[in-house]
PDB file of N, CA and C in Angstrom:
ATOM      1  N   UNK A   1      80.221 108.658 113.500  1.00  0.00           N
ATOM      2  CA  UNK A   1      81.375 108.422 114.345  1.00  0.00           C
ATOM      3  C   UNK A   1      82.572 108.046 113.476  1.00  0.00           C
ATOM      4  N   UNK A   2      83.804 108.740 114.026  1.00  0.00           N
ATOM      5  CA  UNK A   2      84.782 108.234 112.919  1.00  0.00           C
ATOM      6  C   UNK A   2      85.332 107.166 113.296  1.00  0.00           C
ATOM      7  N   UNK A   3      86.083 106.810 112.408  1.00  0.00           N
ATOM      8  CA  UNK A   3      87.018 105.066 112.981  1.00  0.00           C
ATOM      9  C   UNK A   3      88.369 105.047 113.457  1.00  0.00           C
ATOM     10  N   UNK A   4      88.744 104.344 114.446  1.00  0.00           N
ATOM     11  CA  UNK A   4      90.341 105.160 114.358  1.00  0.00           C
ATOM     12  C   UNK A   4      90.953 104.097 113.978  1.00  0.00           C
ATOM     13  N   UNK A   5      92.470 105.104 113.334  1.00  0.00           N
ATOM     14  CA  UNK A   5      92.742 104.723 112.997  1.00  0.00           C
ATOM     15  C   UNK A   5      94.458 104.011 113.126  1.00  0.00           C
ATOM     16  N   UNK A   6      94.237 102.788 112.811  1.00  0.00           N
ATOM     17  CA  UNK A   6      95.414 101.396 113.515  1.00  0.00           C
ATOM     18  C   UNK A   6      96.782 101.771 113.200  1.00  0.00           C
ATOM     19  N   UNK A   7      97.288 102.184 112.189  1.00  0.00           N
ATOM     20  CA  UNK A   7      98.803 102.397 111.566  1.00  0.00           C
ATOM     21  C   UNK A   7      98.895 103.811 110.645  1.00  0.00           C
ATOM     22  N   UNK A   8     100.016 104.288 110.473  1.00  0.00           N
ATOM     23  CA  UNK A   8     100.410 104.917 109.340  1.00  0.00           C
ATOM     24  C   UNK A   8     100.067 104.340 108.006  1.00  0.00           C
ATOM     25  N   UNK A   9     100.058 103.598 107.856  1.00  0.00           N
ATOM     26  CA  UNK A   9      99.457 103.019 106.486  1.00  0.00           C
ATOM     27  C   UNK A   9      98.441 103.043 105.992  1.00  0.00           C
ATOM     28  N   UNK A  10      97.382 102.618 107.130  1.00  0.00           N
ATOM     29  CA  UNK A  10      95.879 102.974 107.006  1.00  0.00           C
ATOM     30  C   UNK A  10      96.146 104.684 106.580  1.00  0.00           C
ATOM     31  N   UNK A  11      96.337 105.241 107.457  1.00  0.00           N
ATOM     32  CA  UNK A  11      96.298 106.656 107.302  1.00  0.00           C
ATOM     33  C   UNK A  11      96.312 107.143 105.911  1.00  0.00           C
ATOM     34  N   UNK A  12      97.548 106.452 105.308  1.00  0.00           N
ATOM     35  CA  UNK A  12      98.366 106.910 104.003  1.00  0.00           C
ATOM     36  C   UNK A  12      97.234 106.532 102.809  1.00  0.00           C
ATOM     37  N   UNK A  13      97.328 105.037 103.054  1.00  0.00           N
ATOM     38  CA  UNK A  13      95.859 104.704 102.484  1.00  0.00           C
ATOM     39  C   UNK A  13      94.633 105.552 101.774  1.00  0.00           C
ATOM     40  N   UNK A  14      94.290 105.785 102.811  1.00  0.00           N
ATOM     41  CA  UNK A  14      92.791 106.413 103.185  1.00  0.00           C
ATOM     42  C   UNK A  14      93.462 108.225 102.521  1.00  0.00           C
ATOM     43  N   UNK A  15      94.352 108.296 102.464  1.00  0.00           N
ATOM     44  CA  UNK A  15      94.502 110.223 102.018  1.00  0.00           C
ATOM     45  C   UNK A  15      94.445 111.081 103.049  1.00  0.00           C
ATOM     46  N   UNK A  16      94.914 110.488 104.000  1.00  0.00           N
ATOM     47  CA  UNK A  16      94.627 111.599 105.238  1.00  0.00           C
ATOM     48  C   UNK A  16      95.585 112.286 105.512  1.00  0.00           C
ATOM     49  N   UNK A  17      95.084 113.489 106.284  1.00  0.00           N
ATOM     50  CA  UNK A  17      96.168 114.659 106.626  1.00  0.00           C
ATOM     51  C   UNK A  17      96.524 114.413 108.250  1.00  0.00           C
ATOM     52  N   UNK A  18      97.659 115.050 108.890  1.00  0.00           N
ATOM     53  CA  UNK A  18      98.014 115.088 110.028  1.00  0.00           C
ATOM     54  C   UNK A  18      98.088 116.422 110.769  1.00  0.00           C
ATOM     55  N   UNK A  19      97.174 116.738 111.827  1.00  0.00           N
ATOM     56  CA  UNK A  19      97.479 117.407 112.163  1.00  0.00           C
ATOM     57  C   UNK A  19      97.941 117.622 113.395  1.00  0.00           C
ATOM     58  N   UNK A  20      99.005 118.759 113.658  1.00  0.00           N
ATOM     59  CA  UNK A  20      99.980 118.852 114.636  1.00  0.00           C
ATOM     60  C   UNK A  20     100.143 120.088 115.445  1.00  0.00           C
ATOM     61  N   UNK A  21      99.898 120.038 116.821  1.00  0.00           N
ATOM     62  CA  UNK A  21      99.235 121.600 117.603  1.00  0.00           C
ATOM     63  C   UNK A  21     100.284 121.383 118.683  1.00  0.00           C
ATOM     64  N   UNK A  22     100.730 122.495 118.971  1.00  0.00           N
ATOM     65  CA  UNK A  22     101.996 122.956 119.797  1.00  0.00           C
ATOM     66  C   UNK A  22     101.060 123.481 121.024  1.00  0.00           C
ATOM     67  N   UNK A  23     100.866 123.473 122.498  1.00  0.00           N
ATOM     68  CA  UNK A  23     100.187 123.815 123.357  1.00  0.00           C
ATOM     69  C   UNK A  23     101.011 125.575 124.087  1.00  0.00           C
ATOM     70  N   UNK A  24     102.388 124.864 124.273  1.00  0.00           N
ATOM     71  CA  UNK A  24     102.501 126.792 124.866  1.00  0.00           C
ATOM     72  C   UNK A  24     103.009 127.686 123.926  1.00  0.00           C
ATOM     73  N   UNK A  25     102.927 127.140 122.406  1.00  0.00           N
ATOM     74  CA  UNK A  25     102.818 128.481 121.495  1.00  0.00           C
ATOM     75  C   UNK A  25     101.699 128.431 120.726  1.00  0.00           C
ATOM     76  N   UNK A  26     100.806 127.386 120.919  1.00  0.00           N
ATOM     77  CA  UNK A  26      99.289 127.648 119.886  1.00  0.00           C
ATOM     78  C   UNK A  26      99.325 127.445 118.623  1.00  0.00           C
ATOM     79  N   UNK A  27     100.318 126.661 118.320  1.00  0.00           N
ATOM     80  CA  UNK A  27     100.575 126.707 116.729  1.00  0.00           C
ATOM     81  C   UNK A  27      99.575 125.320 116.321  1.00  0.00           C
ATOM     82  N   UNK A  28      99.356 125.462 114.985  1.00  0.00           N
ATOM     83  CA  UNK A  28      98.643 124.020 114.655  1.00  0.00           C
ATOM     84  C   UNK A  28      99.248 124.250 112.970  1.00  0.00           C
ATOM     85  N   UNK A  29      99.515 123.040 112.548  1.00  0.00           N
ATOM     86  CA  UNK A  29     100.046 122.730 111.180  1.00  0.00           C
ATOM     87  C   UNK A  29      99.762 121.462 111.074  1.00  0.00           C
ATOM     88  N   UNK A  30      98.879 121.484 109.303  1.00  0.00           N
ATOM     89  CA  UNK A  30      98.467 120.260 108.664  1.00  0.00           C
ATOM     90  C   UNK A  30      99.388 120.010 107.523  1.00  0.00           C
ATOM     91  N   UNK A  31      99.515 118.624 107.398  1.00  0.00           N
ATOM     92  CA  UNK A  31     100.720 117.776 106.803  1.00  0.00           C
ATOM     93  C   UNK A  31      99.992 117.051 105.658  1.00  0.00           C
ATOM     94  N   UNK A  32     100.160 116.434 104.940  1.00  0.00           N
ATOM     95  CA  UNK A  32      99.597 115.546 103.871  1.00  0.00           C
ATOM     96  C   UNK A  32     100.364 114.304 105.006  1.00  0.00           C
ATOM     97  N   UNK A  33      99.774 112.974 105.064  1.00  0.00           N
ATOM     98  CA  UNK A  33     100.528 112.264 105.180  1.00  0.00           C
ATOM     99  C   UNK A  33     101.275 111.245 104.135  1.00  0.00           C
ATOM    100  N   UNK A  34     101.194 111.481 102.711  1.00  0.00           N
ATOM    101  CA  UNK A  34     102.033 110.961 101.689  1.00  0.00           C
ATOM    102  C   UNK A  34     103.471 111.802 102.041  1.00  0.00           C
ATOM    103  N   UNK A  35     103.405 112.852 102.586  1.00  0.00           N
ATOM    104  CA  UNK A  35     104.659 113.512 102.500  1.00  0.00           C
ATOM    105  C   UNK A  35     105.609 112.995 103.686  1.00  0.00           C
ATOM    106  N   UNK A  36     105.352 112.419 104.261  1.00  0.00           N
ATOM    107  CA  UNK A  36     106.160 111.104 105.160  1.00  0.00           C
ATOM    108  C   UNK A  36     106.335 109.752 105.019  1.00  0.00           C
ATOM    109  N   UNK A  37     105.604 109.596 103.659  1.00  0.00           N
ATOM    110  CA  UNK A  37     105.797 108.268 103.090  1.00  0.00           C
ATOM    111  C   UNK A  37     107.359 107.968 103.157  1.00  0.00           C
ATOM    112  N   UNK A  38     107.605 107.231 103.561  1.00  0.00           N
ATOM    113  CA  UNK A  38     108.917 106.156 103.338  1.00  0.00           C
ATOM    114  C   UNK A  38     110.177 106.833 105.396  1.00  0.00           C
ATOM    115  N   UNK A  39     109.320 107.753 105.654  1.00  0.00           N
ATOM    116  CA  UNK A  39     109.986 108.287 106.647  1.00  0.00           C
ATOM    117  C   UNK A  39     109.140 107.840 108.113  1.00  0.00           C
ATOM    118  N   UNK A  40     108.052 107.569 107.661  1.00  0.00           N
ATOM    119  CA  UNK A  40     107.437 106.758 109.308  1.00  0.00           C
ATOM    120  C   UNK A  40     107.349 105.685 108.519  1.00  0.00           C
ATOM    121  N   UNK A  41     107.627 104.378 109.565  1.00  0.00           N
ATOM    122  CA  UNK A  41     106.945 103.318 109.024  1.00  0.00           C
ATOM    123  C   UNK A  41     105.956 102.759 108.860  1.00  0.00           C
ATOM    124  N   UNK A  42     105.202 102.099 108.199  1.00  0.00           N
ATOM    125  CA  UNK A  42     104.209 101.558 108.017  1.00  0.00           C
ATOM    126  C   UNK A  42     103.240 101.257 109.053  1.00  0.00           C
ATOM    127  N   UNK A  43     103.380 100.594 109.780  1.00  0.00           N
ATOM    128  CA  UNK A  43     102.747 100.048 111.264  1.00  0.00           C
ATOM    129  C   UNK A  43     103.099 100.810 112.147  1.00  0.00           C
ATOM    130  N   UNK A  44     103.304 102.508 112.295  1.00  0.00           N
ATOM    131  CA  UNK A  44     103.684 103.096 113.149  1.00  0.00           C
ATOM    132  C   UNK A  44     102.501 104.066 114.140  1.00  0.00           C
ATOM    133  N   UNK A  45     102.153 104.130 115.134  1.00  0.00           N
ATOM    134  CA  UNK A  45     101.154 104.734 115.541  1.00  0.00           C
ATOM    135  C   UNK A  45     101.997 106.542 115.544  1.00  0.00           C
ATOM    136  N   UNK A  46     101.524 107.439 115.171  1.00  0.00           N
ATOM    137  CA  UNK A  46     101.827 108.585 115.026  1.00  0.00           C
ATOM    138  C   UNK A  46     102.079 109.304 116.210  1.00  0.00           C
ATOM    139  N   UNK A  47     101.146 108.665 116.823  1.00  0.00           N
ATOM    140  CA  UNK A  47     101.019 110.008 118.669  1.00  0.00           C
ATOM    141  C   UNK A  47     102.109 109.173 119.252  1.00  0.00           C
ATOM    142  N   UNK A  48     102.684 108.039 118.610  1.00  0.00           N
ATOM    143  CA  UNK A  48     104.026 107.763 119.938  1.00  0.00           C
ATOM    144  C   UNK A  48     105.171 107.845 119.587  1.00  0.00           C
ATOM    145  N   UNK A  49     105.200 108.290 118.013  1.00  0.00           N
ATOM    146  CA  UNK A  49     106.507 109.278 118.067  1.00  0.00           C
ATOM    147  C   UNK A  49     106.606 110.449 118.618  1.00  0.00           C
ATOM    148  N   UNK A  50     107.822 110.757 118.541  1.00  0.00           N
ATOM    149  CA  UNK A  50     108.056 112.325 119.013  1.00  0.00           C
ATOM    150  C   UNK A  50     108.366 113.427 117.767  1.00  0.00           C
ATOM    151  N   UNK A  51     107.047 114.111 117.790  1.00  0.00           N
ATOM    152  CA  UNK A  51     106.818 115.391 116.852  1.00  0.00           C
ATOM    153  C   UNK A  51     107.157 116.663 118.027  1.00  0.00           C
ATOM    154  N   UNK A  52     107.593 117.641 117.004  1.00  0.00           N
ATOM    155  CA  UNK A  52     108.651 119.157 117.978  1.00  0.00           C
ATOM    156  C   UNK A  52     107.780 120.151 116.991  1.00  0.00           C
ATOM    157  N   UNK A  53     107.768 121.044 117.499  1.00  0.00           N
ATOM    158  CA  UNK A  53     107.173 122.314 116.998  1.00  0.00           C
ATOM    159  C   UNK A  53     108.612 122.779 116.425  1.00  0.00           C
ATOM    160  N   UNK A  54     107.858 122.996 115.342  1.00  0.00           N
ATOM    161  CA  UNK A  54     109.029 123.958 114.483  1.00  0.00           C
ATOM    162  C   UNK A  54     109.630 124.983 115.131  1.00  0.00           C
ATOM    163  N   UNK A  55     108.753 126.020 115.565  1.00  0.00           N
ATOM    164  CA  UNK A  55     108.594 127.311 116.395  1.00  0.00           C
ATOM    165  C   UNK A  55     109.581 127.140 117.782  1.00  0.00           C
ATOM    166  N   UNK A  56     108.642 126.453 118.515  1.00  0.00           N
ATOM    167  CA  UNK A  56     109.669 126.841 120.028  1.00  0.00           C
ATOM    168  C   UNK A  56     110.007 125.277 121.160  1.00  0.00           C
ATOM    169  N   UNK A  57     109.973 124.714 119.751  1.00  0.00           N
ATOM    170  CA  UNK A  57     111.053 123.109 119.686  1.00  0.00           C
ATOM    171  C   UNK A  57     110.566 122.112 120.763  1.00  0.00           C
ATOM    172  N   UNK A  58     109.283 122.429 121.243  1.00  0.00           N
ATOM    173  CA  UNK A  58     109.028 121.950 122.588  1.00  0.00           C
ATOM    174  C   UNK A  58     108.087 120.552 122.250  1.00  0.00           C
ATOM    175  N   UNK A  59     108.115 119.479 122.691  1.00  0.00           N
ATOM    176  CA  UNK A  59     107.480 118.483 122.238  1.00  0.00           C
ATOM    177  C   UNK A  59     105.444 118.845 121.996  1.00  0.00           C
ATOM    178  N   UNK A  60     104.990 118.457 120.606  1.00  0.00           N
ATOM    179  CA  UNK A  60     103.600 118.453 120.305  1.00  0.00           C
ATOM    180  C   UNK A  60     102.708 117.659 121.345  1.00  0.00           C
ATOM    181  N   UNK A  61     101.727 117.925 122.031  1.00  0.00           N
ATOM    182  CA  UNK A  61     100.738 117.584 122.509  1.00  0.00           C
ATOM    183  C   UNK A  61      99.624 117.090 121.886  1.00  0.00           C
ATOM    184  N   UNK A  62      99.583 117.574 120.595  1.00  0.00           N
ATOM    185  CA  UNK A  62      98.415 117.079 119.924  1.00  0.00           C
ATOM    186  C   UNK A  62      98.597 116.442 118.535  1.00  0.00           C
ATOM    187  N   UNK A  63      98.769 115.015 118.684  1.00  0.00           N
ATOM    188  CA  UNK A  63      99.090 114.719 116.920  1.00  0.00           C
ATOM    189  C   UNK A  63      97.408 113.882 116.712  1.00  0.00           C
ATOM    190  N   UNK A  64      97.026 114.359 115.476  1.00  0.00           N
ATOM    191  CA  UNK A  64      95.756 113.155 114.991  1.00  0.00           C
ATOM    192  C   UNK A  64      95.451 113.233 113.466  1.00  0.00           C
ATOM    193  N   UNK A  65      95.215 112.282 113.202  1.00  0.00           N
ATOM    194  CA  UNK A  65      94.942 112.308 111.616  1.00  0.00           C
ATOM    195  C   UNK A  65      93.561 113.208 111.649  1.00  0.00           C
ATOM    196  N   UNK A  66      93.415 113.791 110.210  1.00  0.00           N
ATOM    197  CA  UNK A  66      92.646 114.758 109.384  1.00  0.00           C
ATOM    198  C   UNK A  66      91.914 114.207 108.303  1.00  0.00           C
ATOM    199  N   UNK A  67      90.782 114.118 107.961  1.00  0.00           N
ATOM    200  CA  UNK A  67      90.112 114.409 106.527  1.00  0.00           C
ATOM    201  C   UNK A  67      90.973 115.674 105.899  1.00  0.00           C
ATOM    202  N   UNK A  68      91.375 115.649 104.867  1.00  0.00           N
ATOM    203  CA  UNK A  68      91.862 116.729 103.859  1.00  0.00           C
ATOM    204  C   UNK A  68      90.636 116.971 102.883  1.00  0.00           C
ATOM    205  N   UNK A  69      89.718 116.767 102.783  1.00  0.00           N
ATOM    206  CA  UNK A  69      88.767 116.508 101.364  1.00  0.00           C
ATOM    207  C   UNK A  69      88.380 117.953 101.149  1.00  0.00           C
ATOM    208  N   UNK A  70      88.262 119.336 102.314  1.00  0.00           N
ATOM    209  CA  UNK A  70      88.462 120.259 101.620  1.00  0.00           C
ATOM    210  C   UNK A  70      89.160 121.157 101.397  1.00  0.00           C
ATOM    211  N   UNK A  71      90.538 120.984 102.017  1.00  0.00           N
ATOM    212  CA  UNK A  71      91.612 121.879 102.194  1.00  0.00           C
ATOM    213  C   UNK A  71      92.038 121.878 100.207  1.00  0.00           C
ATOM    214  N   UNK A  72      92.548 122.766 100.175  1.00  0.00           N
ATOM    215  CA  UNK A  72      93.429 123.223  99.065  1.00  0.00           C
ATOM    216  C   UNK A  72      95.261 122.748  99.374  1.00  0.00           C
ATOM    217  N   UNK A  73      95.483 122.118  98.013  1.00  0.00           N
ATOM    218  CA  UNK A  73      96.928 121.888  98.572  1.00  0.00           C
ATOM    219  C   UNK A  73      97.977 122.677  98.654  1.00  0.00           C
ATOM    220  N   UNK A  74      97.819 124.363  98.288  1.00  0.00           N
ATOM    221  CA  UNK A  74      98.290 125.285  98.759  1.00  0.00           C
ATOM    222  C   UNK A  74      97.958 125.710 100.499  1.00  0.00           C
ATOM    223  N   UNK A  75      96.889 125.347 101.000  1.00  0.00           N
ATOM    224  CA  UNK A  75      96.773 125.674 102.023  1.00  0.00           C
ATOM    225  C   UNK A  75      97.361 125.035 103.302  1.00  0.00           C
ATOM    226  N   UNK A  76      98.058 123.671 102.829  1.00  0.00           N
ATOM    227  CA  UNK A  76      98.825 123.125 103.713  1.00  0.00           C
ATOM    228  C   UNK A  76     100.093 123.083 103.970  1.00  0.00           C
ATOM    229  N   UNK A  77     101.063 123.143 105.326  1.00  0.00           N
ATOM    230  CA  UNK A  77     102.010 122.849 105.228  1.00  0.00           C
ATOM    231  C   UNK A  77     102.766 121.485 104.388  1.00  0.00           C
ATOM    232  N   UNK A  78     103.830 121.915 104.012  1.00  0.00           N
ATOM    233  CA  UNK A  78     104.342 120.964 102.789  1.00  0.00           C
ATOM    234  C   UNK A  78     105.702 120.716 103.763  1.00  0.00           C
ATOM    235  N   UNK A  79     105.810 119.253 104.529  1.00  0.00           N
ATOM    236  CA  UNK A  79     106.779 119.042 105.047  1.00  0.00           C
ATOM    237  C   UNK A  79     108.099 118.084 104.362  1.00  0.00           C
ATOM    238  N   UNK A  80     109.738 118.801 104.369  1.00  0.00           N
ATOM    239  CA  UNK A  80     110.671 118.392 103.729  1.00  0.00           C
ATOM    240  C   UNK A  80     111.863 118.114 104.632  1.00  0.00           C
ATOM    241  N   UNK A  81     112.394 116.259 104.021  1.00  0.00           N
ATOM    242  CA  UNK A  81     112.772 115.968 104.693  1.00  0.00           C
ATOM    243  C   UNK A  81     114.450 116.333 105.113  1.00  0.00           C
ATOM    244  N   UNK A  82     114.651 116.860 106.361  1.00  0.00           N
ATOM    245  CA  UNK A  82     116.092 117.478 106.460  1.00  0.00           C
ATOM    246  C   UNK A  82     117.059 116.838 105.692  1.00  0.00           C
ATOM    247  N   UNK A  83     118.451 117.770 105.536  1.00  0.00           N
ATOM    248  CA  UNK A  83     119.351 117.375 104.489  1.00  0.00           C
ATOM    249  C   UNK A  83     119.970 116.052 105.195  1.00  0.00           C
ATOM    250  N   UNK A  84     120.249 116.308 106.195  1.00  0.00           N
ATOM    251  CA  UNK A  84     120.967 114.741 106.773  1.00  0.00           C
ATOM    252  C   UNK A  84     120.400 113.495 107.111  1.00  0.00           C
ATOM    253  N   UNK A  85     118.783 113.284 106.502  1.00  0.00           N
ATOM    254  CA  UNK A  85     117.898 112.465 106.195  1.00  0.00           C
ATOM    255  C   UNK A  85     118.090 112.307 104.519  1.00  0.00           C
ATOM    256  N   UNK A  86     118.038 112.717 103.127  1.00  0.00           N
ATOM    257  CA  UNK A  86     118.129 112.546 102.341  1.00  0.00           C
ATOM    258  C   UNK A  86     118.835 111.940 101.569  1.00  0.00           C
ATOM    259  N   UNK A  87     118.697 111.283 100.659  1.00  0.00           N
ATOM    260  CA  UNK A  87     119.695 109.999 100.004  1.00  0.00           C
ATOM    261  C   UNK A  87     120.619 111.059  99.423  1.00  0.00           C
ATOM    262  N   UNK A  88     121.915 109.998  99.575  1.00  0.00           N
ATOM    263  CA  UNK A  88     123.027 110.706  98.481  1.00  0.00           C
ATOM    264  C   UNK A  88     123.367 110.794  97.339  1.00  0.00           C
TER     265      UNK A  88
END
């Protein structure tokens, strides 16, 4: 049985991936969650932000953390943070 899990931090912690499934276009995309380091906060539960499908912008239905242990890190989406988020 897995454990769930309490914060973004744990998550980050532990090496886990996120994954994120769009319901009326079927899309699913896995995230590293280091690659949101410093952009969610720490103590943040993931499913109660609001994640958008890239595709057809409509709010995600399905957010949950991932084991990554056998994905390839080419095989994942590599998420970057928009320009009007980035330091100057």
């Amino acid at each position: 049985m897995v454990q769930a899990i309490r914060s973004f931090e744990e998550g980050l912690r532990k090496g886990l991936g996120l994954v994120i499934r769009c319901d009326p276009c079927n899309a699913r995309t896995i995230y590293r969650c280091i690659d949101f380091q410093g952009f969610i906060a720490p103590g943040a539960d993931i499913e109660a932000l609001n994640w958008r499908c890239s595709g057809c912008r409509t709010r995600a239905a399905y957010v949950r953390y991932t084991l990554l242990g056998d994905w390839e890190r080419e095989s994942l989406a590599q998420w970057k943070a928009p320009k009007w988020m980035q330091p100057r």
